[in-house]
Protein backbone atom coordinates (compact mmCIF):
# COMPACT_ATOMS: atom_id res chain seq x y z
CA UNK A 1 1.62 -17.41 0.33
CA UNK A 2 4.29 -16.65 2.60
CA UNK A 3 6.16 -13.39 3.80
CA UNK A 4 8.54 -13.22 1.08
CA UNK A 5 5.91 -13.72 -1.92
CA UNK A 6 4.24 -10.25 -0.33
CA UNK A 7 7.42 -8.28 0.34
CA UNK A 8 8.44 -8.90 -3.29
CA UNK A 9 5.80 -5.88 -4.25
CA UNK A 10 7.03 -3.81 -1.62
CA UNK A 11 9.14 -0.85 -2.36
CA UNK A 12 10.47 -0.22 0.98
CA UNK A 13 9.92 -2.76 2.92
CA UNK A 14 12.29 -5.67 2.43
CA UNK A 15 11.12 -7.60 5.96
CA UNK A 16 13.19 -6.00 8.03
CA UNK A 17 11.75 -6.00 12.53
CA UNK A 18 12.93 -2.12 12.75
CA UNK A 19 11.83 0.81 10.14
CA UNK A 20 15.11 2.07 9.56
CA UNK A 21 14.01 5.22 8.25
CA UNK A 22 14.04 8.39 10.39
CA UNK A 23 10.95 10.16 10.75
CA UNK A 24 10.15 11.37 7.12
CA UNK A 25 7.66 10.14 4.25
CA UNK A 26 9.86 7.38 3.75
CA UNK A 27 9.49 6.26 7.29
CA UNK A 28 5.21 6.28 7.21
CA UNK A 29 5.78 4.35 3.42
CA UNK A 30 7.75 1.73 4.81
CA UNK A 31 4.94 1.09 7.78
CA UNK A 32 2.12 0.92 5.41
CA UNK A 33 3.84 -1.76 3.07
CA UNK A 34 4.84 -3.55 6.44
CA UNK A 35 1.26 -3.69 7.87
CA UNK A 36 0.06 -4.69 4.21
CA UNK A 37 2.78 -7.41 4.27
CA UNK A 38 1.18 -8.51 7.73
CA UNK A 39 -2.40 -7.78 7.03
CA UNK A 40 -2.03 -10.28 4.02
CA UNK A 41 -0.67 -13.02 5.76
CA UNK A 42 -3.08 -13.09 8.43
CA UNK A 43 -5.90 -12.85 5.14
CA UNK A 44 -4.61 -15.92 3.41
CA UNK A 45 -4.24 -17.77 7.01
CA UNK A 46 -7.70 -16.77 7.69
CA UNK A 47 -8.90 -17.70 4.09
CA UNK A 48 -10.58 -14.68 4.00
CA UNK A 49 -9.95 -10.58 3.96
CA UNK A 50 -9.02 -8.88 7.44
CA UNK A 51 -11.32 -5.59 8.09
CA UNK A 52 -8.20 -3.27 7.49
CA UNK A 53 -8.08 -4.68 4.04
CA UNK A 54 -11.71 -4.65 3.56
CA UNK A 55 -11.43 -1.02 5.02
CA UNK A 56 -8.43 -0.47 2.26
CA UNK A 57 -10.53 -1.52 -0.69
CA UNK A 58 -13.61 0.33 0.17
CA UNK A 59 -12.39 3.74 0.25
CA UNK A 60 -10.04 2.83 -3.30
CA UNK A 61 -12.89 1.49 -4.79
CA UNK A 62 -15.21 4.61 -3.70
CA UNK A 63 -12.28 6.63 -4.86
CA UNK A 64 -13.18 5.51 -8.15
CA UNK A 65 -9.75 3.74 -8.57
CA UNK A 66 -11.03 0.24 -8.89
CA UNK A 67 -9.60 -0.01 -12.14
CA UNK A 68 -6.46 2.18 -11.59
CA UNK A 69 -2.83 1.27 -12.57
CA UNK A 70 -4.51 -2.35 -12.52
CA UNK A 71 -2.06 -4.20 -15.17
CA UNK A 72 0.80 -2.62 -13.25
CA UNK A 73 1.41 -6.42 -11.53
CA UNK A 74 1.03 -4.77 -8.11
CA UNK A 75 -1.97 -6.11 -6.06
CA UNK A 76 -4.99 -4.24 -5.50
CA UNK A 77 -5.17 -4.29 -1.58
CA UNK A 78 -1.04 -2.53 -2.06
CA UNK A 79 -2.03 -0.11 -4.45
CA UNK A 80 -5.03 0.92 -1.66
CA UNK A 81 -2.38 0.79 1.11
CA UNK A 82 -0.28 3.75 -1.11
CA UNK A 83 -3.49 5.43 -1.51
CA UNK A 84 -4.38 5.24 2.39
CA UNK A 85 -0.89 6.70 2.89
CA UNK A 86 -1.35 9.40 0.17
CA UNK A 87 -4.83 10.48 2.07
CA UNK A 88 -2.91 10.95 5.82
CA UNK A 89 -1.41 13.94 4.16
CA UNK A 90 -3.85 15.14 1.62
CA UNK A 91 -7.42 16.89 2.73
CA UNK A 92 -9.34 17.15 -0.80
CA UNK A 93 -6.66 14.80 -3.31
CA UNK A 94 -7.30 14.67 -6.69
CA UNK A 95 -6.94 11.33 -8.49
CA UNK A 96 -4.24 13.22 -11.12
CA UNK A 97 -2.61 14.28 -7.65
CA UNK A 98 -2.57 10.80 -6.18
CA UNK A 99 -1.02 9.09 -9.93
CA UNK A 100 1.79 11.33 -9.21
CA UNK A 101 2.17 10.26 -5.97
CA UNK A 102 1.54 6.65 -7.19
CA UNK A 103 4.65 6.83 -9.74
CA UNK A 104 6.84 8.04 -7.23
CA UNK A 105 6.42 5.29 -5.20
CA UNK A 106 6.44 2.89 -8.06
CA UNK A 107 9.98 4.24 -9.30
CA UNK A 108 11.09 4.21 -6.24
CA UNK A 109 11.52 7.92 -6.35
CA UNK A 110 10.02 9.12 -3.06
């Protein structure tokens, strides 16, 4: 798959070289779905899961949140990239605290 086919589940990122978001929430969204975009590539060139994704998964799946959101059309290793992004600001989360989060960034309302 190429660039385009990951940025299409993206939110934020749209492929641009430069975040152009000012230092805010927005700003740290956009650089996960980046790296995801990048981490991805270098997976399906590689034939084969790079440790940040395998490092992604893990901690969604011992979340509990293997099954979460899953007919939502977005792909697993994305949904753990929002989740890694809603733990950099969250101590003890709460999986009814993270869904919220979740549908904000899924509406496009962060």
């Amino acid at each position: 798959m190429g660039k385009e086919d990951y940025i299409k589940y993206c939110r934020y990122y749209n492929g641009e070289n430069y975040n152009p978001f000012p230092p805010s929430l927005l700003f740290w969204v956009w650089e996960f779905e980046r790296k995801w975009v990048e981490e991805e590539i270098l997976a399906s060139i590689n034939e084969e899961a790079t440790d940040y994704l395998d490092d992604l998964l893990t901690r969604y799946r011992r979340a509990g949140l293997f099954d979460f959101q899953s007919g939502d059309g977005i792909p697993m290793s994305l949904r753990a990239s929002v989740y890694a992004l809603y733990l950099k600001g969250n101590e003890l989360p709460s999986i009814g605290e993270f869904s919220r989060f979740y549908s904000k960034w899924f509406n496009k309302a962060i």
